[in-house]
PDB file of N, CA and C in Angstrom:
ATOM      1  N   UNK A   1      84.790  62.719  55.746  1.00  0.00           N
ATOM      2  CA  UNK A   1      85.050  61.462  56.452  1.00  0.00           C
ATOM      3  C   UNK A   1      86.550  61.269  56.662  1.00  0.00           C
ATOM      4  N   UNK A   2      87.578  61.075  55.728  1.00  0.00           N
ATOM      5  CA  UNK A   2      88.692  61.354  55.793  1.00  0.00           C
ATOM      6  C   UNK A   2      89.322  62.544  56.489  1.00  0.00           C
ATOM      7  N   UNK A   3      88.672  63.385  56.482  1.00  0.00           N
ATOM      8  CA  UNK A   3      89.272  65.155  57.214  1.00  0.00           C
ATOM      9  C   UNK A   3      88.856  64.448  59.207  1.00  0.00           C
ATOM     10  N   UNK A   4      88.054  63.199  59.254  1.00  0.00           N
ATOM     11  CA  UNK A   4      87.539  63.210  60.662  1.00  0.00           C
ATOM     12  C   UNK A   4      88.753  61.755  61.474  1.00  0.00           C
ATOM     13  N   UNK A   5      88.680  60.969  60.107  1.00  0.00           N
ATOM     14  CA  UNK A   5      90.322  60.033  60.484  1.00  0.00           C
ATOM     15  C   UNK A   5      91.753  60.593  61.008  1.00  0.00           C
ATOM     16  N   UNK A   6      91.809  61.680  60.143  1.00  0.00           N
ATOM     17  CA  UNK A   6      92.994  62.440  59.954  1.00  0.00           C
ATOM     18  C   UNK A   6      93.336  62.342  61.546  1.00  0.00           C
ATOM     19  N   UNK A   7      92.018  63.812  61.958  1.00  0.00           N
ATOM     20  CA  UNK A   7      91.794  64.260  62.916  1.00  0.00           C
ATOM     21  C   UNK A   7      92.505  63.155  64.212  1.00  0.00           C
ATOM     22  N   UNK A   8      91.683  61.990  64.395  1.00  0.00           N
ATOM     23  CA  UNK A   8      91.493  61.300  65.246  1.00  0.00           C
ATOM     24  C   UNK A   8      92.844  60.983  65.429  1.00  0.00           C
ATOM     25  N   UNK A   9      93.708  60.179  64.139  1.00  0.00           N
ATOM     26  CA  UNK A   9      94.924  60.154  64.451  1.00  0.00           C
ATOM     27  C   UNK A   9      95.801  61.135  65.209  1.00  0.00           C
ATOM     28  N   UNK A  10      95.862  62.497  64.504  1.00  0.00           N
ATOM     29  CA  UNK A  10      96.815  63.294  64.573  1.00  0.00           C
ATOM     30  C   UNK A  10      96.252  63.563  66.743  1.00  0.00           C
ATOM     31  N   UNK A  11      95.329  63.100  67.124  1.00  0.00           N
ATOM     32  CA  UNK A  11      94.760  63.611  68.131  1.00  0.00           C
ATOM     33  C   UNK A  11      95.841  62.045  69.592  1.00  0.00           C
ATOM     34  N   UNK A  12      95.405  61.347  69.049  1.00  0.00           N
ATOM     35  CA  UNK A  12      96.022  60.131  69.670  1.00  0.00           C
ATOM     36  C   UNK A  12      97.334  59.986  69.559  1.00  0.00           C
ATOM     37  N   UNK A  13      98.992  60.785  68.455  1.00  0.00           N
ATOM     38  CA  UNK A  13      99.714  60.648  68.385  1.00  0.00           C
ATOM     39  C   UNK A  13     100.134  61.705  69.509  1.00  0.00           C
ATOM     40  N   UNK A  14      99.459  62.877  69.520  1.00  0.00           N
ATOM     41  CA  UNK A  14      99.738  63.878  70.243  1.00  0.00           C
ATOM     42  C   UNK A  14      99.480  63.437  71.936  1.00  0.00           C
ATOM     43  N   UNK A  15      98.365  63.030  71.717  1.00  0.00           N
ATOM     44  CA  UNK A  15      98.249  61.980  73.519  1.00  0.00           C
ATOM     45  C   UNK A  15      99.613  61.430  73.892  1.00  0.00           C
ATOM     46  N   UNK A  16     100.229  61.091  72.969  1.00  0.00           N
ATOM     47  CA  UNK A  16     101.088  59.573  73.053  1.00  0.00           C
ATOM     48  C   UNK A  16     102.611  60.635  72.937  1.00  0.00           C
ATOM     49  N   UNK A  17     102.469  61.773  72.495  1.00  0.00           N
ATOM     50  CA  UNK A  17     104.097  62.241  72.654  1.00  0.00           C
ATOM     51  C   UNK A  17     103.787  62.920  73.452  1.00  0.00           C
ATOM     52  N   UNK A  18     102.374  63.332  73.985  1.00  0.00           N
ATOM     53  CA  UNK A  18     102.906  64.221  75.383  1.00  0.00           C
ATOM     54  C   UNK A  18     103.146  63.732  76.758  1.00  0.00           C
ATOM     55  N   UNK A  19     102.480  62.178  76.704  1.00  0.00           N
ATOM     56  CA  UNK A  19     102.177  61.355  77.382  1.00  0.00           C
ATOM     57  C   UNK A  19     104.252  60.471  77.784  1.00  0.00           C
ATOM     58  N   UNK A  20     104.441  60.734  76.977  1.00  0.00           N
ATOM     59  CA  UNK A  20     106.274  60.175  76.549  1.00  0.00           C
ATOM     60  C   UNK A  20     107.049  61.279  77.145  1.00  0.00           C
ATOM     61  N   UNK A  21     106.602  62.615  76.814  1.00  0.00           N
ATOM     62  CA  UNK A  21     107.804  63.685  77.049  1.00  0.00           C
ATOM     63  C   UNK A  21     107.367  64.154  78.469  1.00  0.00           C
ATOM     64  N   UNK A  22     105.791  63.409  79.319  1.00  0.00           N
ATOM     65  CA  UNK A  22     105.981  63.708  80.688  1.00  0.00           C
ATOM     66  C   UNK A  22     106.998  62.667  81.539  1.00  0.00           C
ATOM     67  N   UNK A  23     106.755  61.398  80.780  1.00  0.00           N
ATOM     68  CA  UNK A  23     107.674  60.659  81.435  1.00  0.00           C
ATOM     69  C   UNK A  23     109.125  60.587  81.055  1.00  0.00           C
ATOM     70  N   UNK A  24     109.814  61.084  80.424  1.00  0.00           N
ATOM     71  CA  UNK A  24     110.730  61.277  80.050  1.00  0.00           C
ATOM     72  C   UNK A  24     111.209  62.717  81.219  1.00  0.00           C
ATOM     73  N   UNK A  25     110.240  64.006  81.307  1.00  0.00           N
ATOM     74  CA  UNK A  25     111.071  65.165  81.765  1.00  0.00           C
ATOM     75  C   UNK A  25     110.861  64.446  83.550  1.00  0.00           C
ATOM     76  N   UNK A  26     109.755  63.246  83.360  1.00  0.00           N
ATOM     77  CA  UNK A  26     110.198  62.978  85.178  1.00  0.00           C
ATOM     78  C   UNK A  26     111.071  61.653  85.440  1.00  0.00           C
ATOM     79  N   UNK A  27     111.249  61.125  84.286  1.00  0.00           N
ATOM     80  CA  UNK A  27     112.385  59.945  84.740  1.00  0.00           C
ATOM     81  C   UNK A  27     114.148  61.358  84.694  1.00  0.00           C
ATOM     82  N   UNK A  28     113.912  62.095  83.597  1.00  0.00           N
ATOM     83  CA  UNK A  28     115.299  63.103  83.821  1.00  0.00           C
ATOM     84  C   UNK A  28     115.486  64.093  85.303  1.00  0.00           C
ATOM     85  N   UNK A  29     114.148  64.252  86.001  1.00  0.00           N
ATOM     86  CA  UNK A  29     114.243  65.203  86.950  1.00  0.00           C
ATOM     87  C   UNK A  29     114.951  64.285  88.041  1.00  0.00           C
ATOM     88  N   UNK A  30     114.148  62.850  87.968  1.00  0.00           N
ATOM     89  CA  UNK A  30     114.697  61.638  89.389  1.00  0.00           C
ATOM     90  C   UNK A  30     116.261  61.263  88.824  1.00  0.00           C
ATOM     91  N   UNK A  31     116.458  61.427  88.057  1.00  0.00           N
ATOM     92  CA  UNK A  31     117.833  61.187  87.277  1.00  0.00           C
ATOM     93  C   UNK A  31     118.897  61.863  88.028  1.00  0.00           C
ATOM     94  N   UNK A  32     118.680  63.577  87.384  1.00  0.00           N
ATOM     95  CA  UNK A  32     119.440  64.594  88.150  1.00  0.00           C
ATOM     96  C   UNK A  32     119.400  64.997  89.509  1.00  0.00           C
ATOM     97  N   UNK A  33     118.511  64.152  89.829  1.00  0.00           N
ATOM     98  CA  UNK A  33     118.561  64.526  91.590  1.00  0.00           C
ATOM     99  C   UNK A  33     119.173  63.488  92.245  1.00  0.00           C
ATOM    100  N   UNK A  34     118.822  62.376  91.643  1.00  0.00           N
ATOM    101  CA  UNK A  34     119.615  61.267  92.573  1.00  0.00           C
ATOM    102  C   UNK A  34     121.285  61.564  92.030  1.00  0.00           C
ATOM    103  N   UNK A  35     121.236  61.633  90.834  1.00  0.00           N
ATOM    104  CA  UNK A  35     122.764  62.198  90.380  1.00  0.00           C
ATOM    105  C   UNK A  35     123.841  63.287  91.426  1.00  0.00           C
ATOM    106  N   UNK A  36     122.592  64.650  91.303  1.00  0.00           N
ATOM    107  CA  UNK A  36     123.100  65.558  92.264  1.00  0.00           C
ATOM    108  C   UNK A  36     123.300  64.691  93.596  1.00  0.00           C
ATOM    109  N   UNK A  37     122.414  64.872  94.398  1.00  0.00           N
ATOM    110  CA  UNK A  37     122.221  64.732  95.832  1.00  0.00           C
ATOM    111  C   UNK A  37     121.715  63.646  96.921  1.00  0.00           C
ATOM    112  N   UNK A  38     122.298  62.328  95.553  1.00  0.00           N
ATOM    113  CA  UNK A  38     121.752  60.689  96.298  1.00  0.00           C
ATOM    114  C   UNK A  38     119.889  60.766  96.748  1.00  0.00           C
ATOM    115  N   UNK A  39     119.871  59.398  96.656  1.00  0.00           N
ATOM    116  CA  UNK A  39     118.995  58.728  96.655  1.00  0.00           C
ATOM    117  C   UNK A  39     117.550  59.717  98.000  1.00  0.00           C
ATOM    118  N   UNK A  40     118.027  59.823  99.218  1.00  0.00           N
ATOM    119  CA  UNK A  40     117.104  60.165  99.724  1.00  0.00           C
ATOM    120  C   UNK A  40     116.271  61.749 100.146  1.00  0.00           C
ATOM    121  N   UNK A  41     116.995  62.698  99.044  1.00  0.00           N
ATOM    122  CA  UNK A  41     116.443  64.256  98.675  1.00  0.00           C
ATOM    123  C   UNK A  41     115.077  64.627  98.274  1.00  0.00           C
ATOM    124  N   UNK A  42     113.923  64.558  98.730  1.00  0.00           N
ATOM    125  CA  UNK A  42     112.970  64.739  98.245  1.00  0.00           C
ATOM    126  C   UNK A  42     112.971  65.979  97.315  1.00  0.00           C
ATOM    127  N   UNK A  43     112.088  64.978  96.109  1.00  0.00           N
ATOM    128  CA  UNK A  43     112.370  66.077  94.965  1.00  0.00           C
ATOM    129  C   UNK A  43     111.303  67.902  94.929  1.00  0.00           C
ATOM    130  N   UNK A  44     111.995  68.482  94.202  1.00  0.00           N
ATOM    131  CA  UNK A  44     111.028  69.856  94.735  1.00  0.00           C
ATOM    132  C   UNK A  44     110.496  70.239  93.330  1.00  0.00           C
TER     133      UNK A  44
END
């Protein structure tokens, strides 16, 4: 019962940091592009 809590947690933290480090590597990609090459560069 405890080995199935564990689980559940360790399953929902992992949702939640991968869920963070997508928005994080796409707020850094709109970052460095508007940085580089202003506002209207569609990103690639």
């Amino acid at each position: 019962m405890m080995n199935r809590i564990i689980h559940r947690v360790d399953f929902i933290l992992l949702k939640l940091r991968k869920q963070t480090l997508d928005e994080l590597a796409q707020y850094r990609s709109i970052e460095a592009s508007t940085i580089k090459y202003g506002d209207n560069v569609p990103h690639v």
